[in-house]
Protein backbone atom coordinates (compact mmCIF):
# COMPACT_ATOMS: atom_id res chain seq x y z
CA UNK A 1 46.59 -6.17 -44.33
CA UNK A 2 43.05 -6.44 -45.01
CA UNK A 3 42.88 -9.28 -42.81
CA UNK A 4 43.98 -7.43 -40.10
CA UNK A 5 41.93 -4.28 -40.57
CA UNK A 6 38.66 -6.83 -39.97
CA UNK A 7 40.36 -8.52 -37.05
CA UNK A 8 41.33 -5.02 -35.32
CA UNK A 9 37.44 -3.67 -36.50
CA UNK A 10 35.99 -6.86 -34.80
CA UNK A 11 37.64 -6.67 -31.65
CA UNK A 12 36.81 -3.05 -31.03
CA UNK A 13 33.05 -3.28 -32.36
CA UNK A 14 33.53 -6.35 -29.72
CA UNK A 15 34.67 -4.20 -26.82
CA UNK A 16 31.63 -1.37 -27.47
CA UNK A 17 29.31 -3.78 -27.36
CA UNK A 18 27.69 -3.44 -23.91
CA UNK A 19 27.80 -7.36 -22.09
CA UNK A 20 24.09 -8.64 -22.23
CA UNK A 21 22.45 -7.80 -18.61
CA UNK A 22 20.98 -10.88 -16.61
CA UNK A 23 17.22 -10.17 -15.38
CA UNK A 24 14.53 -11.58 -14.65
CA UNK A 25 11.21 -12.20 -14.82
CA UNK A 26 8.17 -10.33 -12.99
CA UNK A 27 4.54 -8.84 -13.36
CA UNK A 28 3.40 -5.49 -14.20
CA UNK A 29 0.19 -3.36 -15.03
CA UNK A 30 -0.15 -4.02 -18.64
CA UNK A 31 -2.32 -0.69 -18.18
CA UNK A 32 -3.65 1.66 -15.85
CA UNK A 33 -5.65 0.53 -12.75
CA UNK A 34 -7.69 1.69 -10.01
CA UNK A 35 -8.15 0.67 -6.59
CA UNK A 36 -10.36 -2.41 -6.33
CA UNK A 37 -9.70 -3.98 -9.47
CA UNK A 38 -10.14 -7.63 -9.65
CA UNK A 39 -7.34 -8.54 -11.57
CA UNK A 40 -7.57 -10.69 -14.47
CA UNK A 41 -4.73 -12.27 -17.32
CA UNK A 42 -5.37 -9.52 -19.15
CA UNK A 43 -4.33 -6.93 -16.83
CA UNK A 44 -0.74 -8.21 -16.65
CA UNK A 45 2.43 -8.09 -18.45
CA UNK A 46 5.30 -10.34 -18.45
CA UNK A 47 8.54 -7.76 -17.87
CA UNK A 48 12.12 -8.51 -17.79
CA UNK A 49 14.32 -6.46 -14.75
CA UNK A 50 17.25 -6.67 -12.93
CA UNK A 51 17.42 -8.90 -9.80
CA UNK A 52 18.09 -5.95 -7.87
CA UNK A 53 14.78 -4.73 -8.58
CA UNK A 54 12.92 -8.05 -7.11
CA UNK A 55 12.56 -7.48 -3.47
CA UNK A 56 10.27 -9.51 -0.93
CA UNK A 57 6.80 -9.61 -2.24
CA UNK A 58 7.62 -8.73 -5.57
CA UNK A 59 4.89 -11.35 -7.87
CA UNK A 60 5.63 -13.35 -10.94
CA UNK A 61 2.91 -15.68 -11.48
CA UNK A 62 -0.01 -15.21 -12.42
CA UNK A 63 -1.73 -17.76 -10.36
CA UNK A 64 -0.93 -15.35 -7.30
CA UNK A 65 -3.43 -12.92 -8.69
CA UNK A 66 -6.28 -14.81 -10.43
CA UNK A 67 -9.41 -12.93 -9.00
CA UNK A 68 -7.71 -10.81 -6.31
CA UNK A 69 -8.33 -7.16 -5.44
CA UNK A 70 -5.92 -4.30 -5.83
CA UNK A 71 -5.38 -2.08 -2.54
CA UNK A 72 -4.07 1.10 -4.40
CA UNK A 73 -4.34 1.81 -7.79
CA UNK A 74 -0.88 1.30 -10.44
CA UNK A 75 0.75 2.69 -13.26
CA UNK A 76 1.33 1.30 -16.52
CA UNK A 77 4.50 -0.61 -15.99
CA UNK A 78 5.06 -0.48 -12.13
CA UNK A 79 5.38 -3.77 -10.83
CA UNK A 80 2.94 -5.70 -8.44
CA UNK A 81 3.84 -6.89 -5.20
CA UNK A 82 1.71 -8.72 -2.62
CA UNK A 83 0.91 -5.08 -0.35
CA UNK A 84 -0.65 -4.12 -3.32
CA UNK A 85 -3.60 -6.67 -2.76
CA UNK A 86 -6.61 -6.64 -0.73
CA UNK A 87 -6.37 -9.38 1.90
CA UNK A 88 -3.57 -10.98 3.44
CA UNK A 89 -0.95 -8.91 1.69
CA UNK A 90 -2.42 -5.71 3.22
CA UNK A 91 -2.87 -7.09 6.49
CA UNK A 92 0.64 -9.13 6.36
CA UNK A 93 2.43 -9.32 9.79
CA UNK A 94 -0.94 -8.62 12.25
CA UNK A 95 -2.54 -11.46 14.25
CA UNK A 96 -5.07 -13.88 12.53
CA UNK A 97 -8.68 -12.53 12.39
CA UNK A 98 -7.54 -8.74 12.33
CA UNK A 99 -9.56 -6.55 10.08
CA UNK A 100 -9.01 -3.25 8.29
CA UNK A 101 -11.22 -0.72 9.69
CA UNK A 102 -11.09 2.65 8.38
CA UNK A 103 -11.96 5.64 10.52
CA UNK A 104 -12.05 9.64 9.82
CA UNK A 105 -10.48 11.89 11.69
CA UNK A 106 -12.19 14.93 13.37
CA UNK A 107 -9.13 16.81 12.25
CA UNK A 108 -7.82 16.34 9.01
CA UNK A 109 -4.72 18.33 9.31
CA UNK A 110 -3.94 15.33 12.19
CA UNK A 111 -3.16 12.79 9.97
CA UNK A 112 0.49 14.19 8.69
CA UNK A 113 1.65 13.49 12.04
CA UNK A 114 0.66 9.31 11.50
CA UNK A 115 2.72 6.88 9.56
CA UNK A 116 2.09 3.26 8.66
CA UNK A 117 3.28 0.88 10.94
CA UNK A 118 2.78 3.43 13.72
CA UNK A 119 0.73 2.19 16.62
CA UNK A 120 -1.96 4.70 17.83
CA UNK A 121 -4.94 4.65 20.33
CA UNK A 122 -8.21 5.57 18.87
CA UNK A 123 -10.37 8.22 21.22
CA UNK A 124 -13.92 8.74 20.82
CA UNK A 125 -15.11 12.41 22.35
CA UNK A 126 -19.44 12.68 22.11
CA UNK A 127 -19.47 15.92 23.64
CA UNK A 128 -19.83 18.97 21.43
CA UNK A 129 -17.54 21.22 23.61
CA UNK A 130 -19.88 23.70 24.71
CA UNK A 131 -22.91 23.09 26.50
CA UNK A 132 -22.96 19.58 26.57
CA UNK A 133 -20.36 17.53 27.83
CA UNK A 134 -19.31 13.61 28.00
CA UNK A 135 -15.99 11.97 29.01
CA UNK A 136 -13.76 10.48 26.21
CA UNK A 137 -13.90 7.20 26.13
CA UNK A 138 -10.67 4.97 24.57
CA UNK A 139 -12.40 2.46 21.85
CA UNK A 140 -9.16 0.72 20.38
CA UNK A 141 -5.16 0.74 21.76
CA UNK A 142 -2.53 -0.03 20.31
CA UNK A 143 -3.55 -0.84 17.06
CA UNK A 144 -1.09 -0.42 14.17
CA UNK A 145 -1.91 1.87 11.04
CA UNK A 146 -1.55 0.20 7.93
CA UNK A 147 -2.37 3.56 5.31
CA UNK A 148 -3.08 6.96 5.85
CA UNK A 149 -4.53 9.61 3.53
CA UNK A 150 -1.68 11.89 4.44
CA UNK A 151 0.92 9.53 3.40
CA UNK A 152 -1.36 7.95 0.58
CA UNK A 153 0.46 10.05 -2.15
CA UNK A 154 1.98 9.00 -5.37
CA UNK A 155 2.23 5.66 -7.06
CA UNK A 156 1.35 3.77 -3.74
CA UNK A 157 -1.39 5.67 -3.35
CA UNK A 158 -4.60 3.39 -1.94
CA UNK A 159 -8.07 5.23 -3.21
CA UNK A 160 -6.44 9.07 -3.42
CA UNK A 161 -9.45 11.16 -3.60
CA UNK A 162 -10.79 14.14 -1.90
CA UNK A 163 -13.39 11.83 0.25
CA UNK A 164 -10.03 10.17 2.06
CA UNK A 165 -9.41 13.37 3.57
CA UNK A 166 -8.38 12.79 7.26
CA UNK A 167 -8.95 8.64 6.78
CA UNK A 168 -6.64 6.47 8.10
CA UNK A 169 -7.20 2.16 8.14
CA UNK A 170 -5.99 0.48 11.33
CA UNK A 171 -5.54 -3.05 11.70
CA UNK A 172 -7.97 -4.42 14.43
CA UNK A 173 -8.94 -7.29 16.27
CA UNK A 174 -12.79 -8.56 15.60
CA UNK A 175 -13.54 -7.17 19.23
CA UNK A 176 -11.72 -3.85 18.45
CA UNK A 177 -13.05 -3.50 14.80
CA UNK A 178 -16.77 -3.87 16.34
CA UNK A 179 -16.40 -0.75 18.40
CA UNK A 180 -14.84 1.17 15.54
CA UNK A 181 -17.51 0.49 12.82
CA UNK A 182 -19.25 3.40 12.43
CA UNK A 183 -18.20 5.48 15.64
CA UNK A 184 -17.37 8.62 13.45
CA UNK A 185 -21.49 8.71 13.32
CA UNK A 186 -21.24 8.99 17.63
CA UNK A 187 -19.33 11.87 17.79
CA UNK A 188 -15.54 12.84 16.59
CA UNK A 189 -12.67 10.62 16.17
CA UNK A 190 -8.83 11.32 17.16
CA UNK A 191 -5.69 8.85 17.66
CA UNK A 192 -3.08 9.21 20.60
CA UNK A 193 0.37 7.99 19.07
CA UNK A 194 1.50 4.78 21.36
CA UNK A 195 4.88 2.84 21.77
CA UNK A 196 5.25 -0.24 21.18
């Protein structure tokens, strides 16, 4: 009888017991981290997930980050993917030689309407409104947005302070990025959403 008291206790502690979950290796922030962070070993921690959780990008070597900058600051715990990095990874899918140029908008409230991925023009006006006046004149077209301080929120936030008020970085070519450097300083900046 006792015998099968153990056998029946077994088989039920058996059937409670939850079946052990496959995961997987990746990296994580072993600790808080702001933009432009060069990351070293000791920033990283080995985590076990799901595979579900791995998507395209997702890191888990270390070699992949040796030196490297971080875009946008992370969490404790949230895992590191390749958009996360200065350099190719932020850049990822735009012609060889493009550049991130970041340019302020004369009106801030502007940039809610702009996602990334979203191609806009870039229009330069010099003329103050009033007395003196100067045609606008079109300095980039079609050039894709890869971060906006309107959509910069929350954990994939990129530098998330007041000074990125009415920022946005679009990718450009060398030609493009030449004209954009520094034209806030020529008069006020806006972007003309494009199709593809």
């Amino acid at each position: 009888m006792a015998l099968l008291l153990c056998v029946a206790a077994s088989i039920t502690v058996h059937q409670l017991t939850p079946a052990p979950v496959h995961t997987v290796t990746a990296l994580a922030a072993a600790k808080d981290l702001p933009a432009g962070s060069a990351m070293k070993a000791s920033d990283l921690a080995y985590v076990q997930v799901p595979p579900a959780m791995m998507a395209a990008g997702f890191l888990d070597e270390e070699s992949e980050l040796a030196g490297k900058q971080l875009a946008a600051p992370l969490r404790r715990g949230q895992l590191l993917t390749d958009a996360q990095l200065l350099g190719p990874g932020l850049l990822a899918g735009t012609p060889p030689g493009s550049a991130a140029v970041p340019l302020r908008m004369a009106d801030p409230s502007s940039i809610q309407l702009v996602s990334p991925g979203q191609l806009v023009n870039v229009v330069l006006t010099a003329g103050n409104g009033f007395d003196q006046q100067a045609p606008s004149e079109v300095l980039a077209t079609a050039v894709p947005v890869l971060w906006t301080s309107g959509k910069g929120g929350g954990s994939g936030q990129w530098l998330g302070t007041a000074e990125t008020d009415g920022l946005i970085v679009v990718a450009a070519s060398s030609e493009q990025a030449a004209r954009l450097a520094g034209a806030s300083t020529q008069g006020k900046l806006f972007f003309v959403l494009v199709g593809p």
